[in-house]
C-alpha atoms as a PDB file:
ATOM      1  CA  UNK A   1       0.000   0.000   0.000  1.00  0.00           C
ATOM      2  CA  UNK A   2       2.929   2.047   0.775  1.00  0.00           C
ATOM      3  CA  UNK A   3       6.313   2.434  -0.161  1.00  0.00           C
ATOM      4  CA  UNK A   4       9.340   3.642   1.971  1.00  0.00           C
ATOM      5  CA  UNK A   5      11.347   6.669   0.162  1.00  0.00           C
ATOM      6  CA  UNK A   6      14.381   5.235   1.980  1.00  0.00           C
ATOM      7  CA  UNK A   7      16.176   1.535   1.818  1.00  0.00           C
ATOM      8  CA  UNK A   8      17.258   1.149   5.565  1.00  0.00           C
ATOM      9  CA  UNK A   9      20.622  -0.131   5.314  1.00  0.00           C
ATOM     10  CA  UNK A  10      20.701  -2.538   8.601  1.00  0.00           C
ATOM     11  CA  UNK A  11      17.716  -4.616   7.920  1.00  0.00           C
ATOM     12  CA  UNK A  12      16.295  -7.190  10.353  1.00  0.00           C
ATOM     13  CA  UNK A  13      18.159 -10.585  10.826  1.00  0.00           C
ATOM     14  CA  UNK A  14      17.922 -13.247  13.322  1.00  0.00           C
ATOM     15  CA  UNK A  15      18.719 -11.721  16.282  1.00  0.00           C
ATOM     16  CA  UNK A  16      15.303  -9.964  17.249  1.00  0.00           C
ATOM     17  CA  UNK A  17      13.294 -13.153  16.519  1.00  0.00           C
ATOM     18  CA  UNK A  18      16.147 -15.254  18.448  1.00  0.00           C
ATOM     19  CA  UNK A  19      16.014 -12.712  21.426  1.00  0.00           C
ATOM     20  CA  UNK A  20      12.058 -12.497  21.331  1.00  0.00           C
ATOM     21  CA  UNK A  21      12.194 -16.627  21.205  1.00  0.00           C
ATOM     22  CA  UNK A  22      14.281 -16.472  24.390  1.00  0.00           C
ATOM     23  CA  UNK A  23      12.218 -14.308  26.067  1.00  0.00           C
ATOM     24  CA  UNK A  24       8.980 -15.928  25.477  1.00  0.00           C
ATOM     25  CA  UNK A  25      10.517 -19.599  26.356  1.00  0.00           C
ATOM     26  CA  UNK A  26      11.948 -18.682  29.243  1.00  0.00           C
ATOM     27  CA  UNK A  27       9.173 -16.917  30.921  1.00  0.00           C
ATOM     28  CA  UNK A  28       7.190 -20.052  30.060  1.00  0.00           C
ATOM     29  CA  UNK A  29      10.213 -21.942  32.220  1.00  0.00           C
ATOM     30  CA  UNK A  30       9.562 -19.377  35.061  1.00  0.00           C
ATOM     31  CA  UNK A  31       5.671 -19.471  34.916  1.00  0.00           C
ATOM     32  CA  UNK A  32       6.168 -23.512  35.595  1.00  0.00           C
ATOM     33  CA  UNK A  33       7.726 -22.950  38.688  1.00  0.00           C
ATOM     34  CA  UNK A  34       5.839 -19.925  39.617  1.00  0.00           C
ATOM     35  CA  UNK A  35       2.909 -22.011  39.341  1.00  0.00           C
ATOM     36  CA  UNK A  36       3.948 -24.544  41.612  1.00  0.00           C
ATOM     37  CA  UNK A  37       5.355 -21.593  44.092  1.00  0.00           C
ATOM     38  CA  UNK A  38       1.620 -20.075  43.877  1.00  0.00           C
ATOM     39  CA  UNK A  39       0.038 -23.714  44.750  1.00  0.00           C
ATOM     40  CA  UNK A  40       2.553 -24.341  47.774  1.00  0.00           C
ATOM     41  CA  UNK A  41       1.877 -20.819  49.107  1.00  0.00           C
ATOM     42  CA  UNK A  42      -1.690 -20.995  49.157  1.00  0.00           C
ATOM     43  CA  UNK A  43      -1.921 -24.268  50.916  1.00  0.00           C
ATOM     44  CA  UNK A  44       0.558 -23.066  53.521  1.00  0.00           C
ATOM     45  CA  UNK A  45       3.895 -23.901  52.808  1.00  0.00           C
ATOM     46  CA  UNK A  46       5.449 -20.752  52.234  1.00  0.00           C
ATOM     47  CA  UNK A  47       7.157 -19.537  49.451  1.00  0.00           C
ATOM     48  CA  UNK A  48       9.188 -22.234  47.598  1.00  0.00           C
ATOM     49  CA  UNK A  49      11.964 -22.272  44.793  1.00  0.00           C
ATOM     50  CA  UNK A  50      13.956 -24.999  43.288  1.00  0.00           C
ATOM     51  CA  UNK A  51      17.401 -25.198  45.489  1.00  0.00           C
ATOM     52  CA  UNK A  52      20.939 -24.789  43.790  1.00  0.00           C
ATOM     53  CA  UNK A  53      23.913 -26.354  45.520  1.00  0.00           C
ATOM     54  CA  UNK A  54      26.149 -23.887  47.121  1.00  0.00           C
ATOM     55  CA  UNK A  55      29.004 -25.304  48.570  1.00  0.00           C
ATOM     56  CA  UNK A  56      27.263 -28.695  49.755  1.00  0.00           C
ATOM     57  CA  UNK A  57      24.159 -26.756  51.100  1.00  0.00           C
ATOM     58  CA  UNK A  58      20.969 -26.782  49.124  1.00  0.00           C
ATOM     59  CA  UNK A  59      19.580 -22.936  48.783  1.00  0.00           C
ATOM     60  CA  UNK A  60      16.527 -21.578  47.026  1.00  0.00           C
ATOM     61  CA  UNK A  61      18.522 -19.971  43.966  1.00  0.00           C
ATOM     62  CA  UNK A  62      16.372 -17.890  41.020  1.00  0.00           C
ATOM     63  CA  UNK A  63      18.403 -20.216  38.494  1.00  0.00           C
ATOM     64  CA  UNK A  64      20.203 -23.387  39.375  1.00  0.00           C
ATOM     65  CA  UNK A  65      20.244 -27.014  38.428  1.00  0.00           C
ATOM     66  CA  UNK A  66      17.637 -28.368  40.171  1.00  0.00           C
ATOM     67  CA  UNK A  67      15.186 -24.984  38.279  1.00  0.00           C
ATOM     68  CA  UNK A  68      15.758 -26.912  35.329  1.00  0.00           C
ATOM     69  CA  UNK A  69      15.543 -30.769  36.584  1.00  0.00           C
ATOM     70  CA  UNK A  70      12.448 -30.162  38.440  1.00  0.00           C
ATOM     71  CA  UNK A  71      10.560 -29.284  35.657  1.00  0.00           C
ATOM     72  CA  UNK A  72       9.362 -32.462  34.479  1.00  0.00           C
ATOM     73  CA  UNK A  73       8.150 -33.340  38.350  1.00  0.00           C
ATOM     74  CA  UNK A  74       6.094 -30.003  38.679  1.00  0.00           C
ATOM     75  CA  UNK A  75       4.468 -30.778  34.952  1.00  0.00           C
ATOM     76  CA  UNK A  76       3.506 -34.220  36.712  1.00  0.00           C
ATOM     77  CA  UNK A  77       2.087 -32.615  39.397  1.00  0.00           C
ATOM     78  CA  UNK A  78       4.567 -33.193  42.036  1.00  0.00           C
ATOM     79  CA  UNK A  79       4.750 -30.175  44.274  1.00  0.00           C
ATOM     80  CA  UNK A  80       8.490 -31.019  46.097  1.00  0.00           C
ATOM     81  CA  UNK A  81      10.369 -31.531  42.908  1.00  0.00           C
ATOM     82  CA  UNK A  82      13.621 -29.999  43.420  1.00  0.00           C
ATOM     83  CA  UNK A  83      12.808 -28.554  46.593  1.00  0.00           C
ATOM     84  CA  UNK A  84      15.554 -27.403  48.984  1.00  0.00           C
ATOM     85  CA  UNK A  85      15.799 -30.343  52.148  1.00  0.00           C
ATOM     86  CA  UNK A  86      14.062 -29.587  54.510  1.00  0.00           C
ATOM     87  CA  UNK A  87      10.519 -29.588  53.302  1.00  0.00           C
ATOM     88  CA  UNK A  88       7.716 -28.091  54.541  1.00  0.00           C
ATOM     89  CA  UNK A  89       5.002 -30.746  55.317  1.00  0.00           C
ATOM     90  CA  UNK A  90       1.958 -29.713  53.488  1.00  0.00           C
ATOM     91  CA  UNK A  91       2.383 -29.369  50.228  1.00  0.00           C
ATOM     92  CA  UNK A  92       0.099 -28.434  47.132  1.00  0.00           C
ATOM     93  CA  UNK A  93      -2.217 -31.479  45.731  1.00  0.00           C
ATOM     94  CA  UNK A  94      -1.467 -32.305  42.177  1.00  0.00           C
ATOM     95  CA  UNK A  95      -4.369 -30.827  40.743  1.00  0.00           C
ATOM     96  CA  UNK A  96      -3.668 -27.445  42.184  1.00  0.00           C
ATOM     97  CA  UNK A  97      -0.338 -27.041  41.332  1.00  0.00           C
ATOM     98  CA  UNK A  98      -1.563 -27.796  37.511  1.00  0.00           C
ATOM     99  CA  UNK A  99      -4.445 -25.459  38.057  1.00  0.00           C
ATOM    100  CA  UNK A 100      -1.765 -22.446  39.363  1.00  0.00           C
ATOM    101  CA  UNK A 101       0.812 -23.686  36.550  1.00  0.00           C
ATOM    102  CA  UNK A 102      -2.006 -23.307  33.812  1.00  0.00           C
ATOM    103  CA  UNK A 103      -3.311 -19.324  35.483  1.00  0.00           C
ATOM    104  CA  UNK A 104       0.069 -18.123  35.180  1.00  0.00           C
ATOM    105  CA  UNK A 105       0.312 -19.527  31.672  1.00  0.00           C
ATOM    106  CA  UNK A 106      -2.423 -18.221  30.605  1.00  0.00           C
ATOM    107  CA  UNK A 107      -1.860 -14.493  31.648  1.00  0.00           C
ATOM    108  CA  UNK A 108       2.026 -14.178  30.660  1.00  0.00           C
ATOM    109  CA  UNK A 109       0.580 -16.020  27.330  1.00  0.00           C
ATOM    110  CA  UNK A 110      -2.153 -13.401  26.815  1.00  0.00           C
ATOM    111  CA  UNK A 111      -0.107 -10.550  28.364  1.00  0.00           C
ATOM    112  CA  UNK A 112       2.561 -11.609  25.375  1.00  0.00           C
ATOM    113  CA  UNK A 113       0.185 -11.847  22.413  1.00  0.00           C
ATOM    114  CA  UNK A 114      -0.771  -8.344  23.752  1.00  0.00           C
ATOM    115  CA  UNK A 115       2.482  -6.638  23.671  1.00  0.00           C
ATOM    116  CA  UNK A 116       3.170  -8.841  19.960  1.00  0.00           C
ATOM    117  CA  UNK A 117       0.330  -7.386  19.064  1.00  0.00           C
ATOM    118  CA  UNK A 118       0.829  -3.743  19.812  1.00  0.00           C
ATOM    119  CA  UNK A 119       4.841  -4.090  18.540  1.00  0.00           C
ATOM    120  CA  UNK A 120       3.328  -5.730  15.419  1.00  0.00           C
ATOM    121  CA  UNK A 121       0.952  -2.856  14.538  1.00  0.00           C
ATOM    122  CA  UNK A 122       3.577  -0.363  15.405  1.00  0.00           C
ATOM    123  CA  UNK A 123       7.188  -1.483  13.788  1.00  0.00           C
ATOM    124  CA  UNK A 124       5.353  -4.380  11.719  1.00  0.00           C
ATOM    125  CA  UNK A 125       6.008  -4.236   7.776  1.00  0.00           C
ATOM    126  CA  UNK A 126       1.841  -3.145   7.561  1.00  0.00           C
ATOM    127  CA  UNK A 127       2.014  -0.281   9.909  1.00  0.00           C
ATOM    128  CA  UNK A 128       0.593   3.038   8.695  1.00  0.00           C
ATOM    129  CA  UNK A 129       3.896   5.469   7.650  1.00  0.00           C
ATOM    130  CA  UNK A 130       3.466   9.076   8.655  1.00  0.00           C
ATOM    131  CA  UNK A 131      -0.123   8.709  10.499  1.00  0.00           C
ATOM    132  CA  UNK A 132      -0.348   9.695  13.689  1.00  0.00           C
ATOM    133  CA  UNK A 133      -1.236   7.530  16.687  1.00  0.00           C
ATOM    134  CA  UNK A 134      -4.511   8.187  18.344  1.00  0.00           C
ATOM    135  CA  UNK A 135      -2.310   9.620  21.656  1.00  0.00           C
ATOM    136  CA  UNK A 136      -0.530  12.024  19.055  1.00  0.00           C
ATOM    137  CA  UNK A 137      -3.951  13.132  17.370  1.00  0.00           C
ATOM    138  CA  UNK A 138      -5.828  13.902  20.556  1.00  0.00           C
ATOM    139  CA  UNK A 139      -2.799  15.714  21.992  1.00  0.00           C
ATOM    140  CA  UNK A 140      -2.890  18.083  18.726  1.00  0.00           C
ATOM    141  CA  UNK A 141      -6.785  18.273  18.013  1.00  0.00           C
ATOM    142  CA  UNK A 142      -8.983  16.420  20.673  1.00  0.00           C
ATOM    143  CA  UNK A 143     -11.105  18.402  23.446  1.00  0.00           C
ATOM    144  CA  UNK A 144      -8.938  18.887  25.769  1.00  0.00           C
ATOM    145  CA  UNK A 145      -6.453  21.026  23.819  1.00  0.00           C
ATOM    146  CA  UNK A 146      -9.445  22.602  21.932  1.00  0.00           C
ATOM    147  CA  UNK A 147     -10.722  23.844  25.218  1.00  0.00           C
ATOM    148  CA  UNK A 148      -6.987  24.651  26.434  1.00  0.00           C
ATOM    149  CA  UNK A 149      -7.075  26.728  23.027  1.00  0.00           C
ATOM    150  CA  UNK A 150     -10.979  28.393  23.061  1.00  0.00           C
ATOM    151  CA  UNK A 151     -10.172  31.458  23.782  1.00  0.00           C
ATOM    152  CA  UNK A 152      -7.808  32.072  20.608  1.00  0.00           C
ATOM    153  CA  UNK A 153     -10.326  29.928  18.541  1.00  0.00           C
ATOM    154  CA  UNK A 154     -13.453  32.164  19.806  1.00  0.00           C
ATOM    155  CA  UNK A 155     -12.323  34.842  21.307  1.00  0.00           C
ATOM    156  CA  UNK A 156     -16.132  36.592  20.650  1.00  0.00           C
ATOM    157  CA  UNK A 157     -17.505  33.682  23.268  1.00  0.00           C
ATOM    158  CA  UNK A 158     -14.634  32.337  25.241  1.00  0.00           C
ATOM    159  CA  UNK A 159     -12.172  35.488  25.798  1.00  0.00           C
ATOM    160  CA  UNK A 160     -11.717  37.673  28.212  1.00  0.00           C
ATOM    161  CA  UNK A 161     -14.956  39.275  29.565  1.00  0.00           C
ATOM    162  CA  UNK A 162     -14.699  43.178  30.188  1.00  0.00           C
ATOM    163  CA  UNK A 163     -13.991  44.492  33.520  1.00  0.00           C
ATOM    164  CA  UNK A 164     -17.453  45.892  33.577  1.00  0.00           C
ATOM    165  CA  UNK A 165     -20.685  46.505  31.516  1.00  0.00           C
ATOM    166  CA  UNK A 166     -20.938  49.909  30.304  1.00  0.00           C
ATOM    167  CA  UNK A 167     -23.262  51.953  32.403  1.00  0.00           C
ATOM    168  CA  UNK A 168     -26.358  54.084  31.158  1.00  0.00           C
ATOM    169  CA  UNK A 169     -24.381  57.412  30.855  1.00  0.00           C
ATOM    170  CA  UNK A 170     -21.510  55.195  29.223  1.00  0.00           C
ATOM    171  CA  UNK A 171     -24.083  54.259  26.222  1.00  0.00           C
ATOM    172  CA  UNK A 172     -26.004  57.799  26.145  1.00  0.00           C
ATOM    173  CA  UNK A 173     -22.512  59.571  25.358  1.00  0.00           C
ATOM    174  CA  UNK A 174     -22.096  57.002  21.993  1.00  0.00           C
ATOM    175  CA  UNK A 175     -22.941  58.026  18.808  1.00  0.00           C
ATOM    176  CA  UNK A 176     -23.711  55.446  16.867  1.00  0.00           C
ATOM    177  CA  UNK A 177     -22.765  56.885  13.063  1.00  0.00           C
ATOM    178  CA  UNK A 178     -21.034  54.986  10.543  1.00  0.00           C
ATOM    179  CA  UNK A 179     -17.384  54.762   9.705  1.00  0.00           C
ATOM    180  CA  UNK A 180     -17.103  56.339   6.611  1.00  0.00           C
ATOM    181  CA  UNK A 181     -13.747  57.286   6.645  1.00  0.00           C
ATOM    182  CA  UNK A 182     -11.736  53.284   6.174  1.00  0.00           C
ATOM    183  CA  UNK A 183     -11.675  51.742   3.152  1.00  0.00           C
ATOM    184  CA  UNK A 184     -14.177  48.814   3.886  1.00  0.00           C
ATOM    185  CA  UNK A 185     -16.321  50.832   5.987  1.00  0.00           C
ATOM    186  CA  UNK A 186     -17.523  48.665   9.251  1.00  0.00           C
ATOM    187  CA  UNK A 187     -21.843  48.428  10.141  1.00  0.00           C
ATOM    188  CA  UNK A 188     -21.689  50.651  13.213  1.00  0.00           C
ATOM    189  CA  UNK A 189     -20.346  50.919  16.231  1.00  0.00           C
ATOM    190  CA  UNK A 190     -20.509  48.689  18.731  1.00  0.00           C
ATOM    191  CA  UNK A 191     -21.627  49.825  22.435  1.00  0.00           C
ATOM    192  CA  UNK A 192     -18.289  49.796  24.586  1.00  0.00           C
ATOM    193  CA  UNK A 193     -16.101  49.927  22.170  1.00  0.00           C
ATOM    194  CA  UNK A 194     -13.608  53.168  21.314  1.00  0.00           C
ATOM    195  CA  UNK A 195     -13.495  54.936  18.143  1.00  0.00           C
ATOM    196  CA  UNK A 196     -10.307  54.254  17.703  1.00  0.00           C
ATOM    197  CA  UNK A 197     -10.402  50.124  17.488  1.00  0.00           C
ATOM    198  CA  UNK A 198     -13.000  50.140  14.618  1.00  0.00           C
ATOM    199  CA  UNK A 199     -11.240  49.017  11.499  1.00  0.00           C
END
């Protein structure tokens, strides 16, 4: 539909699909275990992580070994896979750990499409070149900077109103005779205004 006046002369190679890749696979990684965290936590054993061996003693790490071994025990269900010794006693059934696993999925799955979607319309091949976003066109011509602007717009309704309304004696002393004397001659005068600001 459109054509760009310009060749850009770094195009797109497999690094931002690699890096996106990354990004989306591991989060999936983390939402397994976060599922499994959520499920432990809400039947009252605490947060818990996957340990990593530091120096002979088992720690909850963000990343270690037993993050990545343990992931075919939470898929199963089972709730202490890879869990630092000692454990706490009650754990998460099976079928709530897969129901927690599956919620977290499903947001960071639909949160994703989102933000694809959004990057997509905006740097995507199809995107619109040269039209504004909606943001950009009500900042320039929506209400608010219509009514920020009303009194240059209209100045006749929305400027600023005299300090007062001329009195009786005020509109008695006017004569109301027309300008003959400009080129384009104006009606008449107008009450409260000088002589000297017809045009």
């Amino acid at each position: 539909m459109q054509r760009e006046r310009l060749r850009t002369p770094y195009p797109w190679t497999w690094e931002i699909p690699a890096a996106v890749t990354f990004v989306v696979l591991l989060g999936i990684v983390v939402g397994i275990q976060a599922g499994r965290t959520l499920a432990n936590l809400v039947t009252g054993a605490g947060m818990t992580w996957p340990a990593a061996d530091s120096g002979g003693v088992a720690v909850p790490s963000p990343i270690g070994a037993a993050f990545w071994t343990s992931l075919p025990g939470v898929l199963t269900g089972d709730s202490a896979a890879g869990l630092p010794t000692p454990m706490p006693d009650e754990l998460a059934p099976p079928w709530l750990v897969w129901a927690a696993v599956a919620g977290i999925e499903l947001v960071f799955l639909s949160l994703t499409t989102w933000i694809g979607v959004k990057c997509y319309t905006r740097w995507g091949p199809g995107r619109m070149r040269g039209m504004a976003s909606a943001a950009e066109a009500e900042q320039l011509l929506g209400l608010s900077r219509l009514r920020r602007v009303s009194a240059l717009v209209r100045p006749d309704i929305y400027g600023k109103r005299p300090a007062r309304e001329p009195g009786a004696e005020d509109r008695a002393s006017l004569t109301i005779t027309p300008n003959r004397t400009s080129e384009h001659p104006s009606p008449w005068l107008m009450a409260g205004r000088d002589r000297g600001e017809t045009r």
